[in-house]
Protein backbone atom coordinates (compact mmCIF):
# COMPACT_ATOMS: atom_id res chain seq x y z
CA UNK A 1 -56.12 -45.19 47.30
CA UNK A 2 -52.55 -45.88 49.21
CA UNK A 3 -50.15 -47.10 46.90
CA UNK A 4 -47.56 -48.38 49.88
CA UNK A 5 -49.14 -49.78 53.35
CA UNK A 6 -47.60 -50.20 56.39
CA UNK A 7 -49.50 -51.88 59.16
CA UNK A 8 -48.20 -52.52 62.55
CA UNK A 9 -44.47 -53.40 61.21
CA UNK A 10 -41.85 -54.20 64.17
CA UNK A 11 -38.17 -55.09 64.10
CA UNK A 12 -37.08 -56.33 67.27
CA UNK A 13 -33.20 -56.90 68.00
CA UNK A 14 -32.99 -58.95 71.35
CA UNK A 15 -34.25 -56.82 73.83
CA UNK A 16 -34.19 -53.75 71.58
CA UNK A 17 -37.17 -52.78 69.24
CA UNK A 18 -35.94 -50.87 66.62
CA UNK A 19 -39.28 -50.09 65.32
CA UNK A 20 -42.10 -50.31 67.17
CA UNK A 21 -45.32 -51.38 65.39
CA UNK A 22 -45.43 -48.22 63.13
CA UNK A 23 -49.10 -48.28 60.85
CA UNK A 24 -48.35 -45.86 57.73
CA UNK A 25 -49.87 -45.03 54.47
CA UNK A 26 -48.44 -43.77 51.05
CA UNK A 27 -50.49 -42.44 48.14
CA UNK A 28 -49.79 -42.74 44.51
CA UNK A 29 -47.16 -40.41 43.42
CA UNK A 30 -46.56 -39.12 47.13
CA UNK A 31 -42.81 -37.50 48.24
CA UNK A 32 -42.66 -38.94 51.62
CA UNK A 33 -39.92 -38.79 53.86
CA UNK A 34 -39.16 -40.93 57.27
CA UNK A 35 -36.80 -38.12 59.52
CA UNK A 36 -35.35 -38.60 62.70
CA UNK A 37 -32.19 -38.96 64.35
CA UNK A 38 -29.86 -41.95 64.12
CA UNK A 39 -30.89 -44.81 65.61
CA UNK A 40 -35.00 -43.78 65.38
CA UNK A 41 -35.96 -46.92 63.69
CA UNK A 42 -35.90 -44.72 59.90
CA UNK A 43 -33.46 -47.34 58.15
CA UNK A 44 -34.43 -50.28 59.33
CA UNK A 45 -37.80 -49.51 58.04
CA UNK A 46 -36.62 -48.78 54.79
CA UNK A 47 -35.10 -51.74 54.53
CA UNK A 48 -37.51 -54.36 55.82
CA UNK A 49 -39.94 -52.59 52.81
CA UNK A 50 -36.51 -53.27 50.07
CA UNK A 51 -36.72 -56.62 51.87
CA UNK A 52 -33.03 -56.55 53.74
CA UNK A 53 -34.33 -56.82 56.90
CA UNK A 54 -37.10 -59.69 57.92
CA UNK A 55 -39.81 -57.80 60.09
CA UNK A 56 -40.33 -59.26 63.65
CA UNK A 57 -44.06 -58.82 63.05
CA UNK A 58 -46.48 -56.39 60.74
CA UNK A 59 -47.23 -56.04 57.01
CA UNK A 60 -46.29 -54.70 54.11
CA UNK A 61 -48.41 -54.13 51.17
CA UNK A 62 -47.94 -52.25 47.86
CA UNK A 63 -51.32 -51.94 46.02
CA UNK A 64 -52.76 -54.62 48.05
CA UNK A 65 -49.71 -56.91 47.55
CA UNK A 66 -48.47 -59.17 49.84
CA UNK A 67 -44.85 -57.57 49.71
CA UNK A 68 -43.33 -60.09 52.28
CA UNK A 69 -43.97 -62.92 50.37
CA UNK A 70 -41.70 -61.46 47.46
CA UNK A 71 -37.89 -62.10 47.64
CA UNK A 72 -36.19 -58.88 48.01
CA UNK A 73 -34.48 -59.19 44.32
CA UNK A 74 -37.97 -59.50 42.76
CA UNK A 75 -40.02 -56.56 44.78
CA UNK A 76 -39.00 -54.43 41.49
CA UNK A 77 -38.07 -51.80 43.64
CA UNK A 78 -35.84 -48.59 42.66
CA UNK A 79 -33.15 -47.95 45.35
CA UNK A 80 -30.50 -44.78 45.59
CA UNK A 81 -27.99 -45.79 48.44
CA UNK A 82 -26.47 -43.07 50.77
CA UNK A 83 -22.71 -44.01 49.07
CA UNK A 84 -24.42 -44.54 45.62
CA UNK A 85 -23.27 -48.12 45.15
CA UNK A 86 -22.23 -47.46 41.50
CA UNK A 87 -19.63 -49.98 39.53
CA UNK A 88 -16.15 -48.23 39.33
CA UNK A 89 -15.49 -50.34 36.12
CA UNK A 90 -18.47 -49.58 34.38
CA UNK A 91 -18.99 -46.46 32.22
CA UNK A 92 -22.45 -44.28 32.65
CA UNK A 93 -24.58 -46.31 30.59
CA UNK A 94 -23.52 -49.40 32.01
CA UNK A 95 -24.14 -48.83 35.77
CA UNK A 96 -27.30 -47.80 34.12
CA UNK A 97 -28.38 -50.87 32.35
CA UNK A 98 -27.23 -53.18 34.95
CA UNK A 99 -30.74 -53.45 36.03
CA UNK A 100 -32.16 -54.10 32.88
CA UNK A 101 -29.72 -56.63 32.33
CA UNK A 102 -30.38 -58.77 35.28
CA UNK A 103 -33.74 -58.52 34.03
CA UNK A 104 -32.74 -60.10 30.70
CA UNK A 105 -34.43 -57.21 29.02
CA UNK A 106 -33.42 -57.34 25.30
CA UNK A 107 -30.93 -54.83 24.17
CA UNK A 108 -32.83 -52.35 21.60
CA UNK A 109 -35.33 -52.10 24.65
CA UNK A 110 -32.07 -51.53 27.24
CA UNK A 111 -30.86 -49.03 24.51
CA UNK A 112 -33.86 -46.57 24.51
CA UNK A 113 -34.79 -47.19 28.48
CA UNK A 114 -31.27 -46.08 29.23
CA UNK A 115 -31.21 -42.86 26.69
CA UNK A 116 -34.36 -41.85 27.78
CA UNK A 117 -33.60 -42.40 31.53
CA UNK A 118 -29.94 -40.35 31.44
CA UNK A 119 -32.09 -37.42 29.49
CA UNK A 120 -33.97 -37.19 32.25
CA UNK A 121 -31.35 -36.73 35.17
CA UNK A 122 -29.53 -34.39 32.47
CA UNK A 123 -26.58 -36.72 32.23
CA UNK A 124 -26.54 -37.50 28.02
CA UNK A 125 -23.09 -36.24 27.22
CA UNK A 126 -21.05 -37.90 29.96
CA UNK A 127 -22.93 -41.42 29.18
CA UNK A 128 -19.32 -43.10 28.38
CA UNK A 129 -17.93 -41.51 31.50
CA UNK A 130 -16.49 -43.81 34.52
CA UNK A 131 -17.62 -42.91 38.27
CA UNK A 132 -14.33 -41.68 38.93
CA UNK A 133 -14.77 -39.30 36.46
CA UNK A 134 -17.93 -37.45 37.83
CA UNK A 135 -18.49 -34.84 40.49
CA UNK A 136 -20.98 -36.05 43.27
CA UNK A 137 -23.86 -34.51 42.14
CA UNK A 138 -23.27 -36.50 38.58
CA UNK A 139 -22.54 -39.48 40.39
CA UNK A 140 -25.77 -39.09 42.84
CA UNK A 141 -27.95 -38.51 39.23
CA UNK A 142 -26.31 -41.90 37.78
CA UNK A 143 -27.66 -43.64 41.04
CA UNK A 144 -31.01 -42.08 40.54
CA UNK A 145 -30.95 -43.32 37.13
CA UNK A 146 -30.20 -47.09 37.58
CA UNK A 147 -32.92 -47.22 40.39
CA UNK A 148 -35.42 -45.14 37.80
CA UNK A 149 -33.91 -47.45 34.64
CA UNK A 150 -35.87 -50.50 35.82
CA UNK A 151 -39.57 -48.82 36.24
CA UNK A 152 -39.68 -49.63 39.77
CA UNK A 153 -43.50 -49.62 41.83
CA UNK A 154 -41.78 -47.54 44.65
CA UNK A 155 -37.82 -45.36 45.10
CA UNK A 156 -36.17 -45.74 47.96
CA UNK A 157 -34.30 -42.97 48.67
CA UNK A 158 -31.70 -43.92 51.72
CA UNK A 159 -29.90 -40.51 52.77
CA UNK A 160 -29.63 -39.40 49.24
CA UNK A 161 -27.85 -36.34 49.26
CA UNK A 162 -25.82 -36.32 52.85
CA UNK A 163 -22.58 -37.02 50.90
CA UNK A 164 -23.03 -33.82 48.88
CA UNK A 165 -21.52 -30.03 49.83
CA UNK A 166 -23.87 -27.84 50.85
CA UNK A 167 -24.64 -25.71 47.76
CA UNK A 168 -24.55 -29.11 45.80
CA UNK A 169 -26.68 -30.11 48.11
CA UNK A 170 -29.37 -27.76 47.95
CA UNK A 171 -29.09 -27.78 43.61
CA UNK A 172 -29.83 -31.38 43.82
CA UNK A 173 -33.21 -31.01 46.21
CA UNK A 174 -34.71 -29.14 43.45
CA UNK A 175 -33.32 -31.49 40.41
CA UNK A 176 -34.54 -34.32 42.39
CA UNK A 177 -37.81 -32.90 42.89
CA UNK A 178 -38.18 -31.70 39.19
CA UNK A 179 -36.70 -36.03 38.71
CA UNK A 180 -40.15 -36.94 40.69
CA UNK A 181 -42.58 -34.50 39.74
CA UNK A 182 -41.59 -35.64 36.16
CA UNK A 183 -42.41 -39.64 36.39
CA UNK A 184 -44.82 -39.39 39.55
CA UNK A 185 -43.38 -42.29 41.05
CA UNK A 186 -44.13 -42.67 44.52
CA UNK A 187 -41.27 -41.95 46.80
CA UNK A 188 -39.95 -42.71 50.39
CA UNK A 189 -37.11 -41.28 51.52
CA UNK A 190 -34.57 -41.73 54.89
CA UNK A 191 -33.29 -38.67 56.18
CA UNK A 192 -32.16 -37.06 59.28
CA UNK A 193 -31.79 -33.57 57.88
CA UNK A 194 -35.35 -31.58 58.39
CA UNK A 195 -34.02 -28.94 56.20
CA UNK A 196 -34.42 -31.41 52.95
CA UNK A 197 -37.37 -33.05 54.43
CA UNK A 198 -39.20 -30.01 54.80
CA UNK A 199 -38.23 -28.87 51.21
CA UNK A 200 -38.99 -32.06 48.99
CA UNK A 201 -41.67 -34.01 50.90
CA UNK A 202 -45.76 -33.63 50.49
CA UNK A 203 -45.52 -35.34 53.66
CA UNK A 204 -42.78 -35.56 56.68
CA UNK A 205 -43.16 -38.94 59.41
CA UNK A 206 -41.18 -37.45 61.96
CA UNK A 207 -39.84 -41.00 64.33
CA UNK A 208 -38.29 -41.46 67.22
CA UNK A 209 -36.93 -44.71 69.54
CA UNK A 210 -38.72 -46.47 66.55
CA UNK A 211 -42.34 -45.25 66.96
CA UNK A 212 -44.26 -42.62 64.39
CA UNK A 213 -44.37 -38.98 66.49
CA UNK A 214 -46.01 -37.02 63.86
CA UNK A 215 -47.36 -37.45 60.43
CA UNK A 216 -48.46 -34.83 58.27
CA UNK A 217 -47.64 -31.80 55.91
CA UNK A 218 -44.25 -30.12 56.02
CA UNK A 219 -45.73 -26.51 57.16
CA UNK A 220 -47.96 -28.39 59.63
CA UNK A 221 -45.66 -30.31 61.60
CA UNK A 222 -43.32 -26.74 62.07
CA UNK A 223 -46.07 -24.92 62.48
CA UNK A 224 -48.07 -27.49 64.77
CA UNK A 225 -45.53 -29.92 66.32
CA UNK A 226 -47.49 -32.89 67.57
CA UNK A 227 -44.85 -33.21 70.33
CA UNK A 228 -42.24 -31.46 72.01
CA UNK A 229 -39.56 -33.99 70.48
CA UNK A 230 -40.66 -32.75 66.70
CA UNK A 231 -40.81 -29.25 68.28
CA UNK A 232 -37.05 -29.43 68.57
CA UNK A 233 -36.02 -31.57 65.70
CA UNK A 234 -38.07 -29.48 62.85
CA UNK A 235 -36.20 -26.53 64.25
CA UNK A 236 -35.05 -24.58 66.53
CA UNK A 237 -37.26 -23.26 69.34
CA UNK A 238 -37.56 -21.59 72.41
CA UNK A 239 -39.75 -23.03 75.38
CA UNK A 240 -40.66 -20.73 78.40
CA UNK A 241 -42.43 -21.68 81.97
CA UNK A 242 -45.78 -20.97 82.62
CA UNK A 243 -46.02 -19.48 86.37
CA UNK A 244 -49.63 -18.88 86.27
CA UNK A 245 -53.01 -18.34 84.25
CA UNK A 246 -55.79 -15.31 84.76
CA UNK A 247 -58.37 -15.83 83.01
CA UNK A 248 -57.05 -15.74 79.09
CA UNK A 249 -53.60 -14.09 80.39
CA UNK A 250 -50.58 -16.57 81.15
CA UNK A 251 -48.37 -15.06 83.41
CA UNK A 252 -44.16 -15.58 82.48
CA UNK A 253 -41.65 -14.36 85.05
CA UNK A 254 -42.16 -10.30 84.01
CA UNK A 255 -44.28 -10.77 81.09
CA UNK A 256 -48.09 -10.87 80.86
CA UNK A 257 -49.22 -12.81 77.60
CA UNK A 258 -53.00 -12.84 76.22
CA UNK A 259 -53.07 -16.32 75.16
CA UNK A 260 -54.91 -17.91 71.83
CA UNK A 261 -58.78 -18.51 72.75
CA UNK A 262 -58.33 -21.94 71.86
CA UNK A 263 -54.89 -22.75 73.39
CA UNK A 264 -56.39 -21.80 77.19
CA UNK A 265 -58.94 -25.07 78.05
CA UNK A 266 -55.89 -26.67 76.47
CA UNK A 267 -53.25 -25.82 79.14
CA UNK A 268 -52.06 -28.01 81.82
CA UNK A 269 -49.87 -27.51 85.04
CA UNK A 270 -46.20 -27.75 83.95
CA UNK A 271 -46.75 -26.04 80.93
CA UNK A 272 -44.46 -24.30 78.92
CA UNK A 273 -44.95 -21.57 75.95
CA UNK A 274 -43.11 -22.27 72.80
CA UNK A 275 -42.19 -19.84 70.14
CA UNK A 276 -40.26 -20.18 67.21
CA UNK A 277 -37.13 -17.84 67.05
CA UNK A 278 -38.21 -15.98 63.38
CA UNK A 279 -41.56 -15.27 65.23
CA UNK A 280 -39.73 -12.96 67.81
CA UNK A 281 -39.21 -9.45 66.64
CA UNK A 282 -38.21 -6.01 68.14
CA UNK A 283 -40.26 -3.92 70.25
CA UNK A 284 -41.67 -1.07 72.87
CA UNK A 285 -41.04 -1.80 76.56
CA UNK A 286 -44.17 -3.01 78.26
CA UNK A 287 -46.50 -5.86 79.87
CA UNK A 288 -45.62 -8.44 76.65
CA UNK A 289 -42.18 -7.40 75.85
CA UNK A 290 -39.23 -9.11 77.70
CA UNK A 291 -36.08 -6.91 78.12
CA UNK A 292 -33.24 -9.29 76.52
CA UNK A 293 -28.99 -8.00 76.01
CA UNK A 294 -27.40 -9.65 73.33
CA UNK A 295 -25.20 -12.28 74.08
CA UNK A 296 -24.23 -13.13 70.84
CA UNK A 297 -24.72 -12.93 67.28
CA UNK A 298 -23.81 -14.76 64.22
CA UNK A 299 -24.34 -14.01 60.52
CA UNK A 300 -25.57 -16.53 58.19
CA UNK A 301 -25.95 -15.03 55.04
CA UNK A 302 -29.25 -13.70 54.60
CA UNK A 303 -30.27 -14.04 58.64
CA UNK A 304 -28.71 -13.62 61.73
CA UNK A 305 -28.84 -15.82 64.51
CA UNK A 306 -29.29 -14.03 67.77
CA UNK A 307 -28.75 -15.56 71.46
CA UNK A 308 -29.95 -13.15 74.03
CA UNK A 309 -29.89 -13.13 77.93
CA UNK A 310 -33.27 -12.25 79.58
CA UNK A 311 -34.62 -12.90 83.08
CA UNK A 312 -36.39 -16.01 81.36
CA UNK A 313 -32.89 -17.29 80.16
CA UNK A 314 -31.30 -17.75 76.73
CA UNK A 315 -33.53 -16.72 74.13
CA UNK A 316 -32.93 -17.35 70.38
CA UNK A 317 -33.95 -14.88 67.61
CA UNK A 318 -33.39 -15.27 63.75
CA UNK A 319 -33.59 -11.80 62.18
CA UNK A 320 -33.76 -11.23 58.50
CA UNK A 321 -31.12 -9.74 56.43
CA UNK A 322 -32.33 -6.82 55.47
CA UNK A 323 -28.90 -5.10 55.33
CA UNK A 324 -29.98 -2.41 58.36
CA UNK A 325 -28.32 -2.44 61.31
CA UNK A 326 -28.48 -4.76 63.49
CA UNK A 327 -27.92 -4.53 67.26
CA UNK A 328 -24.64 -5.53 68.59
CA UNK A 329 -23.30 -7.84 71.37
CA UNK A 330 -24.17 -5.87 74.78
CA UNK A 331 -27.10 -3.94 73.65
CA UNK A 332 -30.48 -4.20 74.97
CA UNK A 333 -33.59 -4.40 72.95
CA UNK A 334 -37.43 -5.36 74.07
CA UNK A 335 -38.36 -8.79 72.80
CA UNK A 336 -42.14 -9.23 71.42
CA UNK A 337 -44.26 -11.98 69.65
CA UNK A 338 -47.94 -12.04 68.72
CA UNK A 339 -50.05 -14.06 70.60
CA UNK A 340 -51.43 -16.44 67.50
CA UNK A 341 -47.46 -17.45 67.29
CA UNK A 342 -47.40 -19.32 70.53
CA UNK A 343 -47.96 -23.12 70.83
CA UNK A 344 -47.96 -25.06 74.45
CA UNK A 345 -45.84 -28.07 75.73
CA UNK A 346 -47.18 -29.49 78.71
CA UNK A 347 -45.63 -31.30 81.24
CA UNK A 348 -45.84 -34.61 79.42
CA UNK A 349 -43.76 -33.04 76.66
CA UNK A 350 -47.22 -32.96 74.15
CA UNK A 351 -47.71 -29.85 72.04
CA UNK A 352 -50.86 -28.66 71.57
């Protein structure tokens, strides 16, 4: 049963709809996240659902409630704000039970909520401290706390972790997963980073100029990008013309490529063949290999990122670290990819 409805919800400033009568569905306990870039309609749906932005038309329902009808102060919702929002002047345990207090929950009950809320984001010994006296990833957990504190229906998570460093960044994906798994609470979350949507979501809604693009799961919507547009925001990608097709062979300046069975009834004029950069490997000079010199190359830790120059254009390869050689800039190498590997973008920019 969905836990959190959307049905045809719109925000319309003046002439410009910022979301455009988006219909979605949240389970029980599901990680969703809303990605896209700025200005896709993401945060404005977040908050017409916290209730700081009046839809233009549309619904929202959470287990069959009427969630427009509730002022946005009594929608008992748990909210972690991109800056955090926390009280400089109060200590740990106060930004904490600030919730609870509004609430006029009685102290012995504020007591135990809070203890047993600041075990579970790990903070316990620094319960006294001030903001100013925390690292980001502490103050980020003390957020997560006061919107956890107050045993909210549905977290908001509004670019949770963008003011982190990037190896803080990545520590705090898993903690906040582990934070979510633990209580099951059903989660939405604004982000325009696909990296952290791909890693803590059961489910990605990939948006753009305020309409849905693709819904689904993580390894889906790389793998199968509805559209061209969450082609190239999931990741990086590489898109090559289609001159011709014989029979179940598509024909790509030098290159002949036995296409997928099902990707050939599929095809349409204007047609391009996409393939993921990690799919391309090395090779023996023939029909499906594309002669590429390296252009450049940049290290990354445990890949490299490879642009090469072929007679299709720039091509982009991610090789593993494996700590063998790799080749340099200026050497020349045959390009191949298996055939399963390829997707198509036709001309209306549509993957199939």
């Amino acid at each position: 049963m969905s836990h959190l409805v959307l049905e045809k919800l719109s925000k319309r400033y003046g002439e410009h709809m910022a979301v455009d009568g988006i219909s979605l569905s949240i389970g029980q306990g599901e990680f969703v996240s809303l990605l896209g870039p700025s200005g896709c309609g993401k945060t404005t749906t977040l908050q017409m659902i916290a209730g700081f932005v009046e839809p233009t038309a549309g619904a929202i329902r959470i287990d069959g409630r009427d969630l427009l009808a509730v002022p946005a102060a009594k929608r008992g919702l748990g909210i972690v704000f991109q800056n955090y929002a926390l009280f400089p002047h109060l200590s740990v345990t106060d930004n904490v039970a600030f919730g609870l207090e509004m609430r006029q929950i009685a102290k012995p009950e504020r007591t135990r909520r809070v203890g047993e809320t600041l075990e579970l984001v790990g903070l316990t010994g620094l319960s006294e401290r001030y903001p100013a006296q925390l690292s980001g990833g502490q103050q980020q957990r003390v957020a997560v706390a006061r919107a956890l504190v107050i045993q909210p229906a549905l977290l908001l998570l509004d670019e949770p972790l963008s003011n982190l460093d990037a190896k803080l960044r990545e520590e705090m994906q898993v903690e906040l997963l582990r934070i979510q798994r633990a209580i099951g609470i059903t989660t939405l979350m604004v982000t325009h980073d696909q990296a952290e949507a791909l890693a803590l979501s059961d489910r990605v809604v990939v948006m753009n100029a305020g309409r849905i693009e693709q819904d689904g799961l993580p390894l889906d919507a790389y793998e199968n990008p509805a559209t061209g547009f969450v082609c190239d925001f999931l990741g990086k990608a590489n898109r090559f013309p289609i001159d011709r097709i014989d029979g179940a062979t598509a024909c790509i300046g030098p290159l002949s490529l036995p296409l997928p069975a099902a990707l050939v009834p599929r095809l349409q004029p204007g047609a391009r063949i996409l393939v993921r950069p990690e799919k391309i490997g090395f090779g023996a000079a023939g029909g499906a290999a594309l002669a590429a010199t390296v252009n450049s190359r940049v290290f990354q830790g445990n890949h490299w990122l490879y642009q090469f120059d072929t007679p299709l254009g720039p091509v982009l390869v991610i090789r593993q670290n494996d700590g063998g050689l790799q080749p340099a800039a200026g050497e020349t190498v045959n390009l191949v990819w298996r055939s399963e590997d390829m997707r198509a973008v036709p001309g209306d920019d549509r993957a199939q």
